[in-house]
C-alpha atoms as a PDB file:
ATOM      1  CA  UNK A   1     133.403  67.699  93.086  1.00  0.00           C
ATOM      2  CA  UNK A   2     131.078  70.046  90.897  1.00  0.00           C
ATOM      3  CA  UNK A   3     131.693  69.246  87.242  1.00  0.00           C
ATOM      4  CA  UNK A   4     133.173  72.400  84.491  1.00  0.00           C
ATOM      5  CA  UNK A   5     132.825  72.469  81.494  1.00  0.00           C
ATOM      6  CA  UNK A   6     136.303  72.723  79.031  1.00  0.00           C
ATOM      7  CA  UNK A   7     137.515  74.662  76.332  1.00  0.00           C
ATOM      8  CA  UNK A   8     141.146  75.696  74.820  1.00  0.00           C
ATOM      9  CA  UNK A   9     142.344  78.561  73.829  1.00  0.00           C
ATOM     10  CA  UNK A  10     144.443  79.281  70.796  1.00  0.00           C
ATOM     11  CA  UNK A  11     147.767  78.839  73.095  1.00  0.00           C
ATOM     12  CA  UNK A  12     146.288  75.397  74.064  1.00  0.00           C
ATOM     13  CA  UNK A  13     145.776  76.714  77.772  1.00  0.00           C
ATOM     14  CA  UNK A  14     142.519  74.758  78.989  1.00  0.00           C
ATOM     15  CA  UNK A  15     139.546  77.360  79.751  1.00  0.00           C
ATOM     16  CA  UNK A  16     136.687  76.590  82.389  1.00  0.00           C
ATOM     17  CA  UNK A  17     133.544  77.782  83.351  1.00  0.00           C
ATOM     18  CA  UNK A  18     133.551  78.594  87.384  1.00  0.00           C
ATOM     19  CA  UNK A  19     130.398  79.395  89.209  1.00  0.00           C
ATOM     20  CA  UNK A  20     130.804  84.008  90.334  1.00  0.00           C
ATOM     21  CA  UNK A  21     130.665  82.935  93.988  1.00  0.00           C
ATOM     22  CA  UNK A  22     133.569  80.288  93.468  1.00  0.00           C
ATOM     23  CA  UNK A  23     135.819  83.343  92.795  1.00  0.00           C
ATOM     24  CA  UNK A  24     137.268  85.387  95.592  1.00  0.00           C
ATOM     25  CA  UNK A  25     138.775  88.777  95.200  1.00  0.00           C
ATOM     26  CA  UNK A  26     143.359  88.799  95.574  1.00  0.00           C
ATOM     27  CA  UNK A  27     143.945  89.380  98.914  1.00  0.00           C
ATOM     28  CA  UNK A  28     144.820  92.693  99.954  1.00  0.00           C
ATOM     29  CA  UNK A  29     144.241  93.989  96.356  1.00  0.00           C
ATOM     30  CA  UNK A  30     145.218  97.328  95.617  1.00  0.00           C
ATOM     31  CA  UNK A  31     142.941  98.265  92.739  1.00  0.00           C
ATOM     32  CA  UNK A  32     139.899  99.325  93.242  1.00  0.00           C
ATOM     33  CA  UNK A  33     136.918  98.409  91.168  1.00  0.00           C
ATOM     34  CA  UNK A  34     134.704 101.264  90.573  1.00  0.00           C
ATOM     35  CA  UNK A  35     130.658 100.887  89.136  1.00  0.00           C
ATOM     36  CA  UNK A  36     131.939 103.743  87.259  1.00  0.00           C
ATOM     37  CA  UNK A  37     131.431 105.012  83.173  1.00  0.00           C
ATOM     38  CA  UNK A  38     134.494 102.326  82.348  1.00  0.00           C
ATOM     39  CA  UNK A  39     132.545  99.600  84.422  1.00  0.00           C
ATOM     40  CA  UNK A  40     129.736 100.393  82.251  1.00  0.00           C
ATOM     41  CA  UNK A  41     131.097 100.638  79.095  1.00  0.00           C
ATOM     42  CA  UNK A  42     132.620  96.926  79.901  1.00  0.00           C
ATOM     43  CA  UNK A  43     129.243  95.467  81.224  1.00  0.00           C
ATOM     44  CA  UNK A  44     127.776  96.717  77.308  1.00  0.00           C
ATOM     45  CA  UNK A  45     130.724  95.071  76.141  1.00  0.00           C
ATOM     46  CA  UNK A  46     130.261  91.660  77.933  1.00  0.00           C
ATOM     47  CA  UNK A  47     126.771  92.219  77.011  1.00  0.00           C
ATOM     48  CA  UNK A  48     127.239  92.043  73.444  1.00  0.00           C
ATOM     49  CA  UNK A  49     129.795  89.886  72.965  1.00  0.00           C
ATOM     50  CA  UNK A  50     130.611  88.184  75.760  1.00  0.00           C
ATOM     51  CA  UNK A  51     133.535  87.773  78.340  1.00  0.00           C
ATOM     52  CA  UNK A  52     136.310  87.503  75.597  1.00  0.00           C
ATOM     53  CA  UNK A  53     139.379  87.379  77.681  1.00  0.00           C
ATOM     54  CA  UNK A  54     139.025  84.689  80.692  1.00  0.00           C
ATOM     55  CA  UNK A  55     139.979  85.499  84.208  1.00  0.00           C
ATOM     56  CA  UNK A  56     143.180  84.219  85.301  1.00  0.00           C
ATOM     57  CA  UNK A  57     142.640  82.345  88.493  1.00  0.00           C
ATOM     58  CA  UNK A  58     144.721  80.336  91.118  1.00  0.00           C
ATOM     59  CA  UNK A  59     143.134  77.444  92.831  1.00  0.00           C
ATOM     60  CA  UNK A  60     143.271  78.195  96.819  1.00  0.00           C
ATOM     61  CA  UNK A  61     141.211  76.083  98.862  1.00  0.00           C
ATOM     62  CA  UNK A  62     137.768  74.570  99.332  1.00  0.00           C
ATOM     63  CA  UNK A  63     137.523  74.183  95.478  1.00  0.00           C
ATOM     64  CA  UNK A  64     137.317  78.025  95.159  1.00  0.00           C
ATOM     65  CA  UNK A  65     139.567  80.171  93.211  1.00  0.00           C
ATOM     66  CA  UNK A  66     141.746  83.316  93.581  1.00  0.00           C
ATOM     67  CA  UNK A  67     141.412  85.800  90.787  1.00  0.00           C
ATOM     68  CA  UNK A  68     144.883  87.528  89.881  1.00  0.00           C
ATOM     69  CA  UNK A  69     143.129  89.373  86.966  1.00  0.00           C
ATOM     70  CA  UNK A  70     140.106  89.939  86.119  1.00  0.00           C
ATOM     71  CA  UNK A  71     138.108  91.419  88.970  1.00  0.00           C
ATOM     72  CA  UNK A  72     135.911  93.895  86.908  1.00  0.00           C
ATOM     73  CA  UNK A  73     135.026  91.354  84.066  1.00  0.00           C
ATOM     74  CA  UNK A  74     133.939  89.558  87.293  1.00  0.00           C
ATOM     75  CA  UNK A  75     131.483  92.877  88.419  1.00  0.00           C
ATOM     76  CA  UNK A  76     130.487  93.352  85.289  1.00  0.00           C
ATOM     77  CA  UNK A  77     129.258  89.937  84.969  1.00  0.00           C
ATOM     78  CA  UNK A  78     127.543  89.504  87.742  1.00  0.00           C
ATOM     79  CA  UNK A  79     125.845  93.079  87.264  1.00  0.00           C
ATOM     80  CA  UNK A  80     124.526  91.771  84.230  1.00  0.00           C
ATOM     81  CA  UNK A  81     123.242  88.481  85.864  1.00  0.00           C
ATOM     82  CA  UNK A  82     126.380  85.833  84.640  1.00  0.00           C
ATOM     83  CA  UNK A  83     125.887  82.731  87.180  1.00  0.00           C
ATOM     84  CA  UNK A  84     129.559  81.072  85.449  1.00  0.00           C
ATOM     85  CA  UNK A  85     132.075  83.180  83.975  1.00  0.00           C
ATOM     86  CA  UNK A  86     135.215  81.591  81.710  1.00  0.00           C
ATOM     87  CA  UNK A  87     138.554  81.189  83.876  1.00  0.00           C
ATOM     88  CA  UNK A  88     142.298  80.314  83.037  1.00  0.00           C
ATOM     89  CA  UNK A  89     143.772  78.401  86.062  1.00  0.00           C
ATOM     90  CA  UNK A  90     146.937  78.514  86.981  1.00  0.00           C
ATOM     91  CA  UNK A  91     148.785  77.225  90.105  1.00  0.00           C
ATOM     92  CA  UNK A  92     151.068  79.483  91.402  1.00  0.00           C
ATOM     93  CA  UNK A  93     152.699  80.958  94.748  1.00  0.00           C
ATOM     94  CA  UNK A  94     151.296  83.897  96.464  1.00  0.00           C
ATOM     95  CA  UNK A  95     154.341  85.798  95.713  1.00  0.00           C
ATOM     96  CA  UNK A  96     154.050  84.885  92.029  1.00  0.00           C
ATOM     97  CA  UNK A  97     150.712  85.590  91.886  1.00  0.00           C
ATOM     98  CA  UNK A  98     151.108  89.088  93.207  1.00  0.00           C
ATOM     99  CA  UNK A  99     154.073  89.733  90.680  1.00  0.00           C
ATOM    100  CA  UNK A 100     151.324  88.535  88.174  1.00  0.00           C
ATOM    101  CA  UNK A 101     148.573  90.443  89.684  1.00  0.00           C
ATOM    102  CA  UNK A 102     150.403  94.314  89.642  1.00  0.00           C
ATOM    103  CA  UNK A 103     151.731  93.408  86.241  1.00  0.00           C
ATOM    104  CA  UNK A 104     148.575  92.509  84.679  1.00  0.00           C
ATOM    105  CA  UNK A 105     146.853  96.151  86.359  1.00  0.00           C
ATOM    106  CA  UNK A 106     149.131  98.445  86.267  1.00  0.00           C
ATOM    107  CA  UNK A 107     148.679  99.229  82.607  1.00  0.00           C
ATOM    108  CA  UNK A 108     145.246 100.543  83.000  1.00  0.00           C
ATOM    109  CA  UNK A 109     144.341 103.733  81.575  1.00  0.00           C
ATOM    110  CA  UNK A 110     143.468 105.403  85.281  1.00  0.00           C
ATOM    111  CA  UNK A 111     145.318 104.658  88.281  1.00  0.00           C
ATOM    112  CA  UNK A 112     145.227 106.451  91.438  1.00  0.00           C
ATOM    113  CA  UNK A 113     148.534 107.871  93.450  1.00  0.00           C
ATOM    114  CA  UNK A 114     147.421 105.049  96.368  1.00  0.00           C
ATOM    115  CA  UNK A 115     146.375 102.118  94.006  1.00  0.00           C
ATOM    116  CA  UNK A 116     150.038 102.350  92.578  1.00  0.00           C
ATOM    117  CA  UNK A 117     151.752 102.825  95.498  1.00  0.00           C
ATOM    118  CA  UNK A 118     150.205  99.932  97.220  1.00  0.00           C
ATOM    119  CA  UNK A 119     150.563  97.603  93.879  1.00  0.00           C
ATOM    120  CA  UNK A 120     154.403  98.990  93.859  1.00  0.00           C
ATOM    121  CA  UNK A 121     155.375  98.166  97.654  1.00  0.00           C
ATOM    122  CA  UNK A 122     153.299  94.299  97.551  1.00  0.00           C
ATOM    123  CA  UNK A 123     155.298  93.670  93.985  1.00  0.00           C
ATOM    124  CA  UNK A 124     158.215  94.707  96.077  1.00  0.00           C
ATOM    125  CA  UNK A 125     157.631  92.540  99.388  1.00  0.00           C
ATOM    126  CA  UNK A 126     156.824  90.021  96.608  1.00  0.00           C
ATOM    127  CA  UNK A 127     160.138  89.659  94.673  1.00  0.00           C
ATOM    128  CA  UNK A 128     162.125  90.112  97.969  1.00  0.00           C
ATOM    129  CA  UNK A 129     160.574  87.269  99.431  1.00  0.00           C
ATOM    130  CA  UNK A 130     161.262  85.384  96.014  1.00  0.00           C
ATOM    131  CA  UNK A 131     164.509  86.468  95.995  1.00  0.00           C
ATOM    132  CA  UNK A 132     165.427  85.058  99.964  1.00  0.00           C
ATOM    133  CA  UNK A 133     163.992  81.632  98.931  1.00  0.00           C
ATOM    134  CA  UNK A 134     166.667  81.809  95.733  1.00  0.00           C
ATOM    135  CA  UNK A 135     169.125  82.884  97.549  1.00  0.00           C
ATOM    136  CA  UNK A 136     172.691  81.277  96.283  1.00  0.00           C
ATOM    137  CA  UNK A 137     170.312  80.037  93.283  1.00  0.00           C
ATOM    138  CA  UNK A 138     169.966  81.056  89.631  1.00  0.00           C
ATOM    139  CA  UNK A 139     166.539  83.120  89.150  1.00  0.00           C
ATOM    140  CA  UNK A 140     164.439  85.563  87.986  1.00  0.00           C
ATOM    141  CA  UNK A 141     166.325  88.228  90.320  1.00  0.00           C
ATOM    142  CA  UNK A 142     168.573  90.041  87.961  1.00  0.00           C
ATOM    143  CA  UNK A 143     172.211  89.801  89.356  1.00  0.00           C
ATOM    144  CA  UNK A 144     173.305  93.149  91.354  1.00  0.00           C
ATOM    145  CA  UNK A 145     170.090  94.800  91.030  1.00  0.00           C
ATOM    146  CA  UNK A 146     167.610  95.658  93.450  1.00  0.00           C
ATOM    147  CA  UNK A 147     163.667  95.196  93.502  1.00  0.00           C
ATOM    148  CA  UNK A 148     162.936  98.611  93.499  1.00  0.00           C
ATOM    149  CA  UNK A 149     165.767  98.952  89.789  1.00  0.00           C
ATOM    150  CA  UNK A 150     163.437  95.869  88.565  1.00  0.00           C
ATOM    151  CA  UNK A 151     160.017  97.458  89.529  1.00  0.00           C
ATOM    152  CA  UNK A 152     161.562 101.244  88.065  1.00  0.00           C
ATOM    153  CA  UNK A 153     162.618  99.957  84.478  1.00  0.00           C
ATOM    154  CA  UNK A 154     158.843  97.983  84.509  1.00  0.00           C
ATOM    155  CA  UNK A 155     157.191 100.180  84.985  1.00  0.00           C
ATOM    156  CA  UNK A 156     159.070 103.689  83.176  1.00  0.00           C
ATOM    157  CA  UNK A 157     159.777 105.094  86.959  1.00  0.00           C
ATOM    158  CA  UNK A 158     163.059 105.684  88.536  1.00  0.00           C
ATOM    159  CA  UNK A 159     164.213 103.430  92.281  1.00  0.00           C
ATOM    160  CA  UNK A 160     163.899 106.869  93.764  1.00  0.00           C
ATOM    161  CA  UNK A 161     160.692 107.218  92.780  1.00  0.00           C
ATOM    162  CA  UNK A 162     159.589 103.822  93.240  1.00  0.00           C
ATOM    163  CA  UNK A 163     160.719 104.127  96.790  1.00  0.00           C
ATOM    164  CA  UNK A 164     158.593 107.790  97.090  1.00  0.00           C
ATOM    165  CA  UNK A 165     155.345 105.694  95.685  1.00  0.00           C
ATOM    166  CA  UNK A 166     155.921 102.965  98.364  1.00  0.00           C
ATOM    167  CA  UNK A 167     156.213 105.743 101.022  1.00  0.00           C
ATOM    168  CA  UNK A 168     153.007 107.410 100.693  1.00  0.00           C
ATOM    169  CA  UNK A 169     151.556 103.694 101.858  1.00  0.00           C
ATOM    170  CA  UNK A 170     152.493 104.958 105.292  1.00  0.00           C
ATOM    171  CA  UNK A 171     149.728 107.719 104.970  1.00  0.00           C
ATOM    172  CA  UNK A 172     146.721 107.471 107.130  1.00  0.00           C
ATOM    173  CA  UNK A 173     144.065 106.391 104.915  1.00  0.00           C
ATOM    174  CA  UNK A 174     142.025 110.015 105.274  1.00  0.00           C
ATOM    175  CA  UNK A 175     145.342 111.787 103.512  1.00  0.00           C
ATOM    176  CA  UNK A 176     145.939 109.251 101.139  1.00  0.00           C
ATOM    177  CA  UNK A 177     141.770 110.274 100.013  1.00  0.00           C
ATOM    178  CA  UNK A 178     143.024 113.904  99.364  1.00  0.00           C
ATOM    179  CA  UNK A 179     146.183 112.853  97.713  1.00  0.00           C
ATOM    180  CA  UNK A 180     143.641 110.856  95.414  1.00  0.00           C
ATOM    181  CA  UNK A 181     141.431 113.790  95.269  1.00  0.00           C
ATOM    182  CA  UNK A 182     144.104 116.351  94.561  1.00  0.00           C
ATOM    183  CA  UNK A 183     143.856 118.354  97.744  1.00  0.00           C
ATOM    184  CA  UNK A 184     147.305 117.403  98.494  1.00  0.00           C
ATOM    185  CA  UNK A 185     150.381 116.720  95.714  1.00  0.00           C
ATOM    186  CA  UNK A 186     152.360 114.339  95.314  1.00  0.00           C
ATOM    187  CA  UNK A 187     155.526 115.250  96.598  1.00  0.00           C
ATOM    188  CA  UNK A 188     154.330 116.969  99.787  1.00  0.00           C
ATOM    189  CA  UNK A 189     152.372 113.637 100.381  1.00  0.00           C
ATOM    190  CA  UNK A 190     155.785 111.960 100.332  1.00  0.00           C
ATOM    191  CA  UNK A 191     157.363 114.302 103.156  1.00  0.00           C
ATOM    192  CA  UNK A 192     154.015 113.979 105.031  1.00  0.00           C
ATOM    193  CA  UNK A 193     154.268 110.258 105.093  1.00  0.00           C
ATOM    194  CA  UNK A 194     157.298 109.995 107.174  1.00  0.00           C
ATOM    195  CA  UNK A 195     155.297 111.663 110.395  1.00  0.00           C
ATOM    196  CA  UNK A 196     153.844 109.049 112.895  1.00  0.00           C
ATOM    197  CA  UNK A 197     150.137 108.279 112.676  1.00  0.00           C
ATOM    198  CA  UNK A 198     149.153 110.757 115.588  1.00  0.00           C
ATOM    199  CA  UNK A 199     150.845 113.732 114.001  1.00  0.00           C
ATOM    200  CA  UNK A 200     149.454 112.632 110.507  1.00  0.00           C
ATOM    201  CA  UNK A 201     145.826 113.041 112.510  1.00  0.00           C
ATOM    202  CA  UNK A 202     146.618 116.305 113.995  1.00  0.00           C
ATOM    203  CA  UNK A 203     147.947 117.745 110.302  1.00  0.00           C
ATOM    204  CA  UNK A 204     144.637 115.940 108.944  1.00  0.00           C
ATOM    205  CA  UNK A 205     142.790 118.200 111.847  1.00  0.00           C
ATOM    206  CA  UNK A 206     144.909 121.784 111.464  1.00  0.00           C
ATOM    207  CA  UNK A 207     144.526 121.100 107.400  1.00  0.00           C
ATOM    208  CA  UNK A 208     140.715 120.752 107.310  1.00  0.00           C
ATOM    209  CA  UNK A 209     140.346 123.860 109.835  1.00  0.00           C
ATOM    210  CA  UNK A 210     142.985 126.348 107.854  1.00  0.00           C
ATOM    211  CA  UNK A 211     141.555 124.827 104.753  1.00  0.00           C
ATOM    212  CA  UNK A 212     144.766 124.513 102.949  1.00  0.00           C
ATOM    213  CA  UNK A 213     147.256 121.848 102.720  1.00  0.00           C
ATOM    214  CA  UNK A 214     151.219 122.258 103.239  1.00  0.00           C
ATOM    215  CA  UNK A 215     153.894 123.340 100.226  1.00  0.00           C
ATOM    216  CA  UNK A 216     156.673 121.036  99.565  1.00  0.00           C
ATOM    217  CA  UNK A 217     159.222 123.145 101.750  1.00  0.00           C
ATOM    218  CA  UNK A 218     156.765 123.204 104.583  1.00  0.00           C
ATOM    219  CA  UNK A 219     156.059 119.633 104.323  1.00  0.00           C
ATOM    220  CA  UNK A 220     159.590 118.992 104.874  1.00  0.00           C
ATOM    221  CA  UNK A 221     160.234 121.788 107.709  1.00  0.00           C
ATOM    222  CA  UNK A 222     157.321 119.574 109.753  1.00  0.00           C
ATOM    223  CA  UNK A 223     159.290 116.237 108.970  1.00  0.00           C
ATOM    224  CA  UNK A 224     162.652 117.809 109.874  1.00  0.00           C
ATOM    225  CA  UNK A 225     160.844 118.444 113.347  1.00  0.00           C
ATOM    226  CA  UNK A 226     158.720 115.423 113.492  1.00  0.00           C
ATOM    227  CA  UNK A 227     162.206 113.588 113.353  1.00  0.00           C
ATOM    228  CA  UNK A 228     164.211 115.948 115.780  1.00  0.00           C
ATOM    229  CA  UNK A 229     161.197 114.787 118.171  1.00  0.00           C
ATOM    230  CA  UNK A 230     160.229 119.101 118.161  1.00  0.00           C
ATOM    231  CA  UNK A 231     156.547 118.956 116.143  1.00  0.00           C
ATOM    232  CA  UNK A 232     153.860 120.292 117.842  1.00  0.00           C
ATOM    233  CA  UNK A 233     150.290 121.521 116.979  1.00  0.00           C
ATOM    234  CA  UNK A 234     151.669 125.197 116.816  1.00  0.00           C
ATOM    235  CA  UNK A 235     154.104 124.386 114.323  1.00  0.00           C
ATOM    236  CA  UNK A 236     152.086 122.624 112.220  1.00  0.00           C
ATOM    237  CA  UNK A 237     148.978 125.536 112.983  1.00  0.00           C
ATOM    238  CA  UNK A 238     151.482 128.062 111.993  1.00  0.00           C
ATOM    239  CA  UNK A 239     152.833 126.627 108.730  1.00  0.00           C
ATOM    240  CA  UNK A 240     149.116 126.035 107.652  1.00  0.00           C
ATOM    241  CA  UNK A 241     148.025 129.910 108.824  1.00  0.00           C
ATOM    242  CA  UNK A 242     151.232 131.098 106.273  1.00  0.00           C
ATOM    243  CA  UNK A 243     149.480 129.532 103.662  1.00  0.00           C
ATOM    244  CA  UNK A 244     146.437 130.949 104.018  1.00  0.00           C
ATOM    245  CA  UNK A 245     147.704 134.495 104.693  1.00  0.00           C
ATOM    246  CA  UNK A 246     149.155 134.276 101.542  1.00  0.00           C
ATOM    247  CA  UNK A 247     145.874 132.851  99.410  1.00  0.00           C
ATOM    248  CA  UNK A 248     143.998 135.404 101.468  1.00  0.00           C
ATOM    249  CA  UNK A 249     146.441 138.853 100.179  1.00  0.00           C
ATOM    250  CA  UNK A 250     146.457 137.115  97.004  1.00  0.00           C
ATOM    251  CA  UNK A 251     142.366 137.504  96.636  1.00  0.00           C
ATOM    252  CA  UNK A 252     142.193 140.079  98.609  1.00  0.00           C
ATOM    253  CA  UNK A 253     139.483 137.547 100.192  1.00  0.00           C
ATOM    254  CA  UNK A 254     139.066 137.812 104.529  1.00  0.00           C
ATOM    255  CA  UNK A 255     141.854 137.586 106.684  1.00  0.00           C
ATOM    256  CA  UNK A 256     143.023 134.021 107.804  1.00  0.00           C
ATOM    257  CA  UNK A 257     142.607 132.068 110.847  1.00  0.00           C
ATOM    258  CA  UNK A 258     144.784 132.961 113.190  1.00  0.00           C
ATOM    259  CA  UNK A 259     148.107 129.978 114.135  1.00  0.00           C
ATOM    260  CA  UNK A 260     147.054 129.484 117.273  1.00  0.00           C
ATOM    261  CA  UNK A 261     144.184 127.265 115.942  1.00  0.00           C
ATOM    262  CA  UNK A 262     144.631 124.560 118.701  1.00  0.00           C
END
């Protein structure tokens, strides 16, 4: 077993030096880490002074480590040519370590719509698997209320729109770019998300021809059909051609394509 070397912390937590490659990314984490101005601003940081705050790691197998948080001090470090990096390990479940993972990066100062919704529906899985194990048992489940009320009040959203966030996970991973991007909002993004994958991909396909993306209203109209088991390319070709008959008298640009775009 390779040897670390020790320090403590003012809270008396031991600290240790782990070799980069020792240190493997959360499974299935939702937060992306982006060589980005922020990346680079940390890396002159580091640079400077140092990693200040250690990672905070959980031992998994084969004497390597699971970071919970942490994962761009990690980048940054080895951008700058770090071979060991300080860690903080702690032994924990999977479930608690994803409760500690979304807590610890959900405060950042940019988020995206799909890194949050992602972070808010594994937190979720998370505390109701916790909460089956306790079942009958005193613990950290607040009596009568449900995962998405616990996730809402920690995070300043309400269960409805906790719920909404964890929807949009069911977007094919092409719309959840443009809800990203801002080519498509929020709330139509929601309705969308209820459509099976196929119709998703045809909207994807009548959306980058018409060059427009459905309102709220006709978002809905599409999943009112979609459900009824009535969607079809036309529909979704003529909701799309509204739009852009409207963008186009509003410009007074060319006409738009015509519905029958299939």
């Amino acid at each position: 077993m390779q040897k670390v070397k020790e320090k403590s912390n003012w809270k008396g937590e031991t600290i240790v030096e782990i070799e980069i490659e020792r240190l493997k990314a959360f499974r299935n984490h939702p937060f992306q880490v982006r060589d980005d101005d922020d990346l680079e601003k940390l890396k002159e940081s580091i640079k400077m002074y140092g990693i200040l705050t250690p990672l905070l790691v959980r031992p998994i197998k084969d004497g390597t480590y699971e970071i919970i948080s942490g994962h761009r001090r990690k980048r940054a470090a080895a951008l700058l040519g770090y071979r060991k990096i300080p860690v903080l390990i702690q032994p924990m479940s999977y479930e608690d370590a994803v409760v500690k993972m979304v807590d610890t990066n959900l405060h950042r100062e940019h988020i995206s719509f799909s890194e949050k919704a992602f972070a808010y529906r594994m937190k979720n899985e998370a505390l109701k698997q916790k909460v089956g194990r306790k079942k009958g048992q005193s613990g950290q489940q607040k009596k009568g209320k449900k995962t998405i009320e616990i996730i809402g009040e920690e995070f300043g959203d309400s269960p409805k729109q906790v719920q909404r966030y964890i929807a949009v996970t069911r977007l094919i991973p092409e719309l959840l770019q443009k809800l990203d991007q801002g080519e498509i909002s929020f709330n139509p993004a929601v309705e969308i998300s209820a459509l099976t994958k196929e119709e998703q991909r045809e909207l994807l396909e009548a959306m980058n021809y018409a060059q427009s993306t459905p309102s709220v209203s006709q978002a809905q109209r599409i999943k009112k059909l979609s459900k009824a088991g009535e969607l079809t390319k036309k529909h979704i070709a003529e909701d799309l051609a509204s739009i852009q008959k409207t963008l186009s008298s509003l410009s007074t640009e060319t006409p738009s394509p015509s519905s029958d775009l299939f």
